[in-house]
N, C-alpha and C. Protein backbone atom coordinates (compact mmCIF):
# COMPACT_ATOMS: atom_id res chain seq x y z
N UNK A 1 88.70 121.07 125.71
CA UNK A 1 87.66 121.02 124.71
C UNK A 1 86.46 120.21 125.19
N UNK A 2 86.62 118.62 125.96
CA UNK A 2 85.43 118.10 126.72
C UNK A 2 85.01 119.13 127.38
N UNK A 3 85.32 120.12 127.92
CA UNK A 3 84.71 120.50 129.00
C UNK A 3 84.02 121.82 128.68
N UNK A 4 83.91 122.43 127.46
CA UNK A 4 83.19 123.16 126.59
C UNK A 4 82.39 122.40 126.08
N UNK A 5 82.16 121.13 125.15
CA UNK A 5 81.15 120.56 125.15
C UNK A 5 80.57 119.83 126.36
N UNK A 6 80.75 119.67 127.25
CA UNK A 6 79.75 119.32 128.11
C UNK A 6 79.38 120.42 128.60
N UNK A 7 79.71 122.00 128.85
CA UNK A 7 79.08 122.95 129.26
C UNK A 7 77.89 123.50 128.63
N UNK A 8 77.94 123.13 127.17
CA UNK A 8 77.01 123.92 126.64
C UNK A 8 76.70 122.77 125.51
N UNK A 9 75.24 122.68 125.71
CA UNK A 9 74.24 121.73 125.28
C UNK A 9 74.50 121.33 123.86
N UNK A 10 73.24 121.01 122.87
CA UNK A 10 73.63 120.60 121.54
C UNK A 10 72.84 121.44 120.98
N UNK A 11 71.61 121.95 121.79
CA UNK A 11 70.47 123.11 121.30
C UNK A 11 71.64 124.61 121.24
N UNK A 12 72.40 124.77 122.06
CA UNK A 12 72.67 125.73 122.38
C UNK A 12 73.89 126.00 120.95
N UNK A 13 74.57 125.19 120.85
CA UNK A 13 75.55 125.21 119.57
C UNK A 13 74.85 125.14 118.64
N UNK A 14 73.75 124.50 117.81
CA UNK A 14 73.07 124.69 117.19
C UNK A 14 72.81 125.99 116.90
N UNK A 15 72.06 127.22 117.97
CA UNK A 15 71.47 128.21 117.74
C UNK A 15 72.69 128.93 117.37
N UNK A 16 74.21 128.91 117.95
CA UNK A 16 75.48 129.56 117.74
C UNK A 16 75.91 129.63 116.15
N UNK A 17 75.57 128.14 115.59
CA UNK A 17 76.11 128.18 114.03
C UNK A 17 74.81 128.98 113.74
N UNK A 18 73.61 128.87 113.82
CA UNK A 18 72.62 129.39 113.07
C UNK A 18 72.61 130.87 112.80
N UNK A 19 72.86 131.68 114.21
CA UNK A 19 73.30 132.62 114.65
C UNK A 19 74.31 133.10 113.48
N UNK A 20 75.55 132.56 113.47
CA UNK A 20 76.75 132.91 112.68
C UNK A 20 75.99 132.72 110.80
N UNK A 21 75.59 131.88 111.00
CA UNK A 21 75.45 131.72 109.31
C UNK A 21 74.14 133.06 108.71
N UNK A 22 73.46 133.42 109.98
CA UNK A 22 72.22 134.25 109.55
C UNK A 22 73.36 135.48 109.55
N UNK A 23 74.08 135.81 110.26
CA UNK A 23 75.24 136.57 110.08
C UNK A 23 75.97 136.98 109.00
N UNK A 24 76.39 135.70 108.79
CA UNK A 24 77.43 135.74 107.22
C UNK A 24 76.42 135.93 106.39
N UNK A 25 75.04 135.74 106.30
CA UNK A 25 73.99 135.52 105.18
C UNK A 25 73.84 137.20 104.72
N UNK A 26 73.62 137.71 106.10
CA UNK A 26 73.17 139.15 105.94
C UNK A 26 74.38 140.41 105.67
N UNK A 27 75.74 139.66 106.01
CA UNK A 27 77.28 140.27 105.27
C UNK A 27 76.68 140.01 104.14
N UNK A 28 77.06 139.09 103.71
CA UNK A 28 76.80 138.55 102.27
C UNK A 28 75.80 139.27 101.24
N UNK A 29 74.84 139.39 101.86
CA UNK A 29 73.50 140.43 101.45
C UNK A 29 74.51 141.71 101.45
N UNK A 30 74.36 142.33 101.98
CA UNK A 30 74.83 143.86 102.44
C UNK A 30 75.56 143.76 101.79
N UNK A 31 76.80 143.20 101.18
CA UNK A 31 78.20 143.11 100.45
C UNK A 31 77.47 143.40 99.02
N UNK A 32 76.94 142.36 98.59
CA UNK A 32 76.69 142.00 97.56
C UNK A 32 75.31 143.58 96.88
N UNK A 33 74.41 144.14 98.28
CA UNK A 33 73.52 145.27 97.79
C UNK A 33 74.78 146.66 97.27
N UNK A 34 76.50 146.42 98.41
CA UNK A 34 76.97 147.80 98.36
C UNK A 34 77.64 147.51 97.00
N UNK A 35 77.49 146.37 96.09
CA UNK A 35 77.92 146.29 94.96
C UNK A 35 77.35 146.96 94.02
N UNK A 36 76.22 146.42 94.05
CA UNK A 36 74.99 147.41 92.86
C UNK A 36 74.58 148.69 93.11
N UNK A 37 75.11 149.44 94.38
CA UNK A 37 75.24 150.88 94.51
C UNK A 37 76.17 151.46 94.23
N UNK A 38 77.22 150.70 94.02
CA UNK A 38 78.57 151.46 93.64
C UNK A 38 79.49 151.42 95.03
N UNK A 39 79.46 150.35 96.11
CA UNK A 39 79.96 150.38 97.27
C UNK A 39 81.70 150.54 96.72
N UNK A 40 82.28 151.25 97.65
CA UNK A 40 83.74 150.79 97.54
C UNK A 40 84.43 149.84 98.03
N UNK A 41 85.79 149.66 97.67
CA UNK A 41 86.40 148.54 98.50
C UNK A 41 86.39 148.92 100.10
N UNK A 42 86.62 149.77 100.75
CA UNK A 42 87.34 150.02 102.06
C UNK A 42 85.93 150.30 102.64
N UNK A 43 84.60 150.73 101.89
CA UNK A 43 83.21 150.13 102.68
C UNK A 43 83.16 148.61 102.86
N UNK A 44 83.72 147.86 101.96
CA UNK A 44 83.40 146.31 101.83
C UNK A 44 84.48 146.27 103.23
N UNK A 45 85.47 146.16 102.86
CA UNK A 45 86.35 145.81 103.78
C UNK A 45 85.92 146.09 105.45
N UNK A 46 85.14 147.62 105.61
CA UNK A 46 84.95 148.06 106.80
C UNK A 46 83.74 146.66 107.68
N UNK A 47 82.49 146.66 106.27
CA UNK A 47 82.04 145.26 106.78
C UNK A 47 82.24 144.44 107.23
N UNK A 48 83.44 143.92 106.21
CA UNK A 48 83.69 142.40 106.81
C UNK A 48 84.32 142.52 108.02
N UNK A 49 85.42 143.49 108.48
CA UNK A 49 85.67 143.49 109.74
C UNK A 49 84.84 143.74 110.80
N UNK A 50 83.71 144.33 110.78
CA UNK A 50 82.50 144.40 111.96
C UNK A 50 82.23 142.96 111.89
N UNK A 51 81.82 142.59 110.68
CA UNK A 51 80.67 141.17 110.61
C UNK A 51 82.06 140.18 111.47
N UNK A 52 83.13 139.98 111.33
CA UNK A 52 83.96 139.15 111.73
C UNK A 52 84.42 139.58 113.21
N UNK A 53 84.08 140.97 113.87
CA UNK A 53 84.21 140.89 115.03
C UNK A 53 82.62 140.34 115.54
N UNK A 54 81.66 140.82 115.32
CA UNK A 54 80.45 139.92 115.62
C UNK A 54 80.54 138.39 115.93
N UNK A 55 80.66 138.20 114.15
CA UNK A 55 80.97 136.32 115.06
C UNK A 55 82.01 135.90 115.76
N UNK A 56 83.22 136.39 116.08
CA UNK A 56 83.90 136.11 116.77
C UNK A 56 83.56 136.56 118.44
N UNK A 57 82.61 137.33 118.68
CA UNK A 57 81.92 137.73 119.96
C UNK A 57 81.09 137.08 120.11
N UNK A 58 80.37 136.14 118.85
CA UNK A 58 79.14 135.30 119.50
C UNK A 58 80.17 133.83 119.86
N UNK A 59 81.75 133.81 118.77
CA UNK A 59 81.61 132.61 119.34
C UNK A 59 82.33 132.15 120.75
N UNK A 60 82.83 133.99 120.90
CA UNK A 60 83.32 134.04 122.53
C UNK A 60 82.59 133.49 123.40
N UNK A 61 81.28 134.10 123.29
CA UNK A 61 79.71 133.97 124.42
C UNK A 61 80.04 132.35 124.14
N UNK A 62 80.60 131.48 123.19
CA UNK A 62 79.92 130.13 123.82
C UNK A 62 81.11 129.19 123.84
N UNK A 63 82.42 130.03 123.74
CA UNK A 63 83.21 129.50 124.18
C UNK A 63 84.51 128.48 123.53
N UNK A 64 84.09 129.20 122.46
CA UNK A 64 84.89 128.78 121.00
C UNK A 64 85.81 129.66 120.43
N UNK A 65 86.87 129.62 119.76
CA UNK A 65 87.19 130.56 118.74
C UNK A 65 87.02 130.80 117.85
N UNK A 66 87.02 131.60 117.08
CA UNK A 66 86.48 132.06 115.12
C UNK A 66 86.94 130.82 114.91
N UNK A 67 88.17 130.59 114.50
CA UNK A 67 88.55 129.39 114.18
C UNK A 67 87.95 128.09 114.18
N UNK A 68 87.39 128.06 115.41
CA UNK A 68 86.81 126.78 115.90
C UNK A 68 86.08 126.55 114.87
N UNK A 69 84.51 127.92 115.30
CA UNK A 69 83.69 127.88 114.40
C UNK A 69 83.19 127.76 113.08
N UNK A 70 84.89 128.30 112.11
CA UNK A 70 84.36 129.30 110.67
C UNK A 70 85.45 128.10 109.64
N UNK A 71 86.54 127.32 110.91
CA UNK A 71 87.42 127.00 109.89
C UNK A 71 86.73 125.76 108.95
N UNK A 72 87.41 125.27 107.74
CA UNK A 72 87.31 124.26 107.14
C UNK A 72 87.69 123.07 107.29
N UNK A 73 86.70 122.23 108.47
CA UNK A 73 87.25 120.70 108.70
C UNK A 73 88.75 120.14 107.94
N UNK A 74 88.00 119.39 106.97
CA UNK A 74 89.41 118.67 105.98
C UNK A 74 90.19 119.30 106.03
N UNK A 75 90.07 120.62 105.48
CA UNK A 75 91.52 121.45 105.05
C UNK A 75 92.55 122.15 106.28
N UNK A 76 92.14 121.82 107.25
CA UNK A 76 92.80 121.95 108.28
C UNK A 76 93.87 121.07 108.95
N UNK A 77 93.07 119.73 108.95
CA UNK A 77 93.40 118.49 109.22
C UNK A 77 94.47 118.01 108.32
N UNK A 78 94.53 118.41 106.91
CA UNK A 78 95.34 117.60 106.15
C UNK A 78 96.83 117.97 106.46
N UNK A 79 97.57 116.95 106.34
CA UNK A 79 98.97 117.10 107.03
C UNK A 79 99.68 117.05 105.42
N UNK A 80 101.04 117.48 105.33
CA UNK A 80 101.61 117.46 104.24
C UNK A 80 102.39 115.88 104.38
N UNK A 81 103.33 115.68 103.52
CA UNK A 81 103.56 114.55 102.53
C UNK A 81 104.48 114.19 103.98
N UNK A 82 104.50 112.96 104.58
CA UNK A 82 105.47 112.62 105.84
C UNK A 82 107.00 112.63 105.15
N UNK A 83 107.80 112.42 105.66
CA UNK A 83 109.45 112.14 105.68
C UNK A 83 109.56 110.50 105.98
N UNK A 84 110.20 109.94 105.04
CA UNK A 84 110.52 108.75 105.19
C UNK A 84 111.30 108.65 106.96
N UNK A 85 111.02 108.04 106.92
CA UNK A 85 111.37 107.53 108.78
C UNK A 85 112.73 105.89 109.20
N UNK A 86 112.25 105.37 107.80
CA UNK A 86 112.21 103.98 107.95
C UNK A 86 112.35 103.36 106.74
N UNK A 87 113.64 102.30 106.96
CA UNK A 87 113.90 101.78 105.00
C UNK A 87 114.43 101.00 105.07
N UNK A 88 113.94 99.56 104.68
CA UNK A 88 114.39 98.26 104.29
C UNK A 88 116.15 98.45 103.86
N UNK A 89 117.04 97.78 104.44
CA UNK A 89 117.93 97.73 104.13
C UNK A 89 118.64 96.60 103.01
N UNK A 90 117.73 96.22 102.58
CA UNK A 90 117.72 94.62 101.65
C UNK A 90 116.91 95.24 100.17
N UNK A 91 115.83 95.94 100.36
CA UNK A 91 115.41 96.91 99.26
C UNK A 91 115.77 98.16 99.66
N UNK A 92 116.04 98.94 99.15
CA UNK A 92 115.93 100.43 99.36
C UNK A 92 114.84 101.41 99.33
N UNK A 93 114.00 100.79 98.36
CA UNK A 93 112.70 101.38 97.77
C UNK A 93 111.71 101.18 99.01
N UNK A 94 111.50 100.29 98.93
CA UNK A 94 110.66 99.62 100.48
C UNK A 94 110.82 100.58 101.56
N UNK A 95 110.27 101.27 102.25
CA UNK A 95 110.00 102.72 102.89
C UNK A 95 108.97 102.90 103.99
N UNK A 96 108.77 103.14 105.48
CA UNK A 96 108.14 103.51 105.82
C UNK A 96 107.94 104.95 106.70
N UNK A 97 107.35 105.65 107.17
CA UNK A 97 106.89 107.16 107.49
C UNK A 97 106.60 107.13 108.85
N UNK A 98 106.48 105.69 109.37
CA UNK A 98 106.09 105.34 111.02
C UNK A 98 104.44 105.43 111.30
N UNK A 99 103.95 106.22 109.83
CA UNK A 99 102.62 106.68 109.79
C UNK A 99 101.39 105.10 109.54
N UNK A 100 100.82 104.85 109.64
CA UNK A 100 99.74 103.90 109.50
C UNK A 100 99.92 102.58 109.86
N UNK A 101 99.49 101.49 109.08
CA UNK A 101 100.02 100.08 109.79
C UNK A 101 101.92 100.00 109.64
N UNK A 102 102.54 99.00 109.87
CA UNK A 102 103.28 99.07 109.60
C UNK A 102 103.59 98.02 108.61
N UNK A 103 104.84 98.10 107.33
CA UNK A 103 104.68 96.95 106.35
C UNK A 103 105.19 95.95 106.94
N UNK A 104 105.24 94.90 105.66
CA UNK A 104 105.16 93.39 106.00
C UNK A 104 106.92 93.33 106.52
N UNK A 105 107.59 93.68 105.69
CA UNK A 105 109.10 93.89 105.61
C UNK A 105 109.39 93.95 106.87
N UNK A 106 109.43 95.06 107.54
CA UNK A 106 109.40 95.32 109.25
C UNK A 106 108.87 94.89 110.05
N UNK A 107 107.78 94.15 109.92
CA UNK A 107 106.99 92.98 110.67
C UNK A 107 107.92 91.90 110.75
N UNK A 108 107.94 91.39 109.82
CA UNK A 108 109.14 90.25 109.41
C UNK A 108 109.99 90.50 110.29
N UNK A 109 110.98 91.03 110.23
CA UNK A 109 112.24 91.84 110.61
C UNK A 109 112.02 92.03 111.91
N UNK A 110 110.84 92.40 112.67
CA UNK A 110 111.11 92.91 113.92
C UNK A 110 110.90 91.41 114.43
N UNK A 111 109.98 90.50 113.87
CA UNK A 111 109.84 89.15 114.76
C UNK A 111 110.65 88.29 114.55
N UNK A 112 112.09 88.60 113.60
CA UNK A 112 113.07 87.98 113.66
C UNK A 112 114.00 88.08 114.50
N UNK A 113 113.64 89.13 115.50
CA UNK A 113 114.75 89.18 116.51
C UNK A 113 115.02 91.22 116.16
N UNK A 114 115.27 91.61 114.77
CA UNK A 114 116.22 93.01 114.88
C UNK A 114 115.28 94.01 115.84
N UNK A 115 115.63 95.35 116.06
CA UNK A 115 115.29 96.33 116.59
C UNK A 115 114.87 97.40 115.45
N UNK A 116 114.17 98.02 115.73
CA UNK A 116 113.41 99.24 114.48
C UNK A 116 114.50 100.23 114.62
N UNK A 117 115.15 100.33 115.14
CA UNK A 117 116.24 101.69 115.99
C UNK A 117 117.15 101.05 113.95
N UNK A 118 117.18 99.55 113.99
CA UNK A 118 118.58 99.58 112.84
C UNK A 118 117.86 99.94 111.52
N UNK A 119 116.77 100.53 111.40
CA UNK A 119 116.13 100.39 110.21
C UNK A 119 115.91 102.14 110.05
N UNK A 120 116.00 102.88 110.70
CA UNK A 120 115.40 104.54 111.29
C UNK A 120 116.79 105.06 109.84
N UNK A 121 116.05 105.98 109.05
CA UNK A 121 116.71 107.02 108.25
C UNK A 121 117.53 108.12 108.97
């Protein structure tokens, strides 16, 4: 992935989204004109599959995938609910996922000498 952004500039990705969005703008148009003519579904449909091989050919030329380009930051990124990992044996409730800092409980505990291995679910 460094080595796609250092190949191709910040002007040059720039013109790529602009490119894609004047794209989707003019699907969008066209979709929305074959509505008020009476377009059918399987004309709509035929669209969106041209318009989506298009941007996926512009975002070949620069070295990206549709994906790269079209997906939704956050909603990609978000991970589901972790699995407890890790649990106070003195509380039960007290819980950790291995995910973020780690709590006070296991801090404690590990600078008392134990190993995290006796604490693992």
């Amino acid at each position: 992935m460094p080595q796609i952004r250092e190949r191709l500039n910040s002007s040059s990705l720039g013109t790529l989204a602009m490119s894609c969005g004047a794209i989707l703008d003019d699907g969008a148009r066209s979709s929305s004109q074959g509505n008020r003519r009476g377009g059918t579904e399987e004309k709509r449909a035929e669209e969106r599959t041209k318009l989506r091989e298009k941007v996926a050919e512009m975002a070949a030329e620069a070295g990206f995938s549709l994906d790269e380009v079209v997906s939704k930051r956050g909603k990609d990124r978000r991970r589901g609910k972790a699995a407890v990992k890790y649990r106070n044996p003195e509380d039960r409730s007290q819980t950790w996922t291995g995910r973020g800092r780690k709590p006070n409980w296991l801090i404690a505990e590990l600078e008392a000498g134990r190993s995290i291995d006796e604490f693992a679910v």
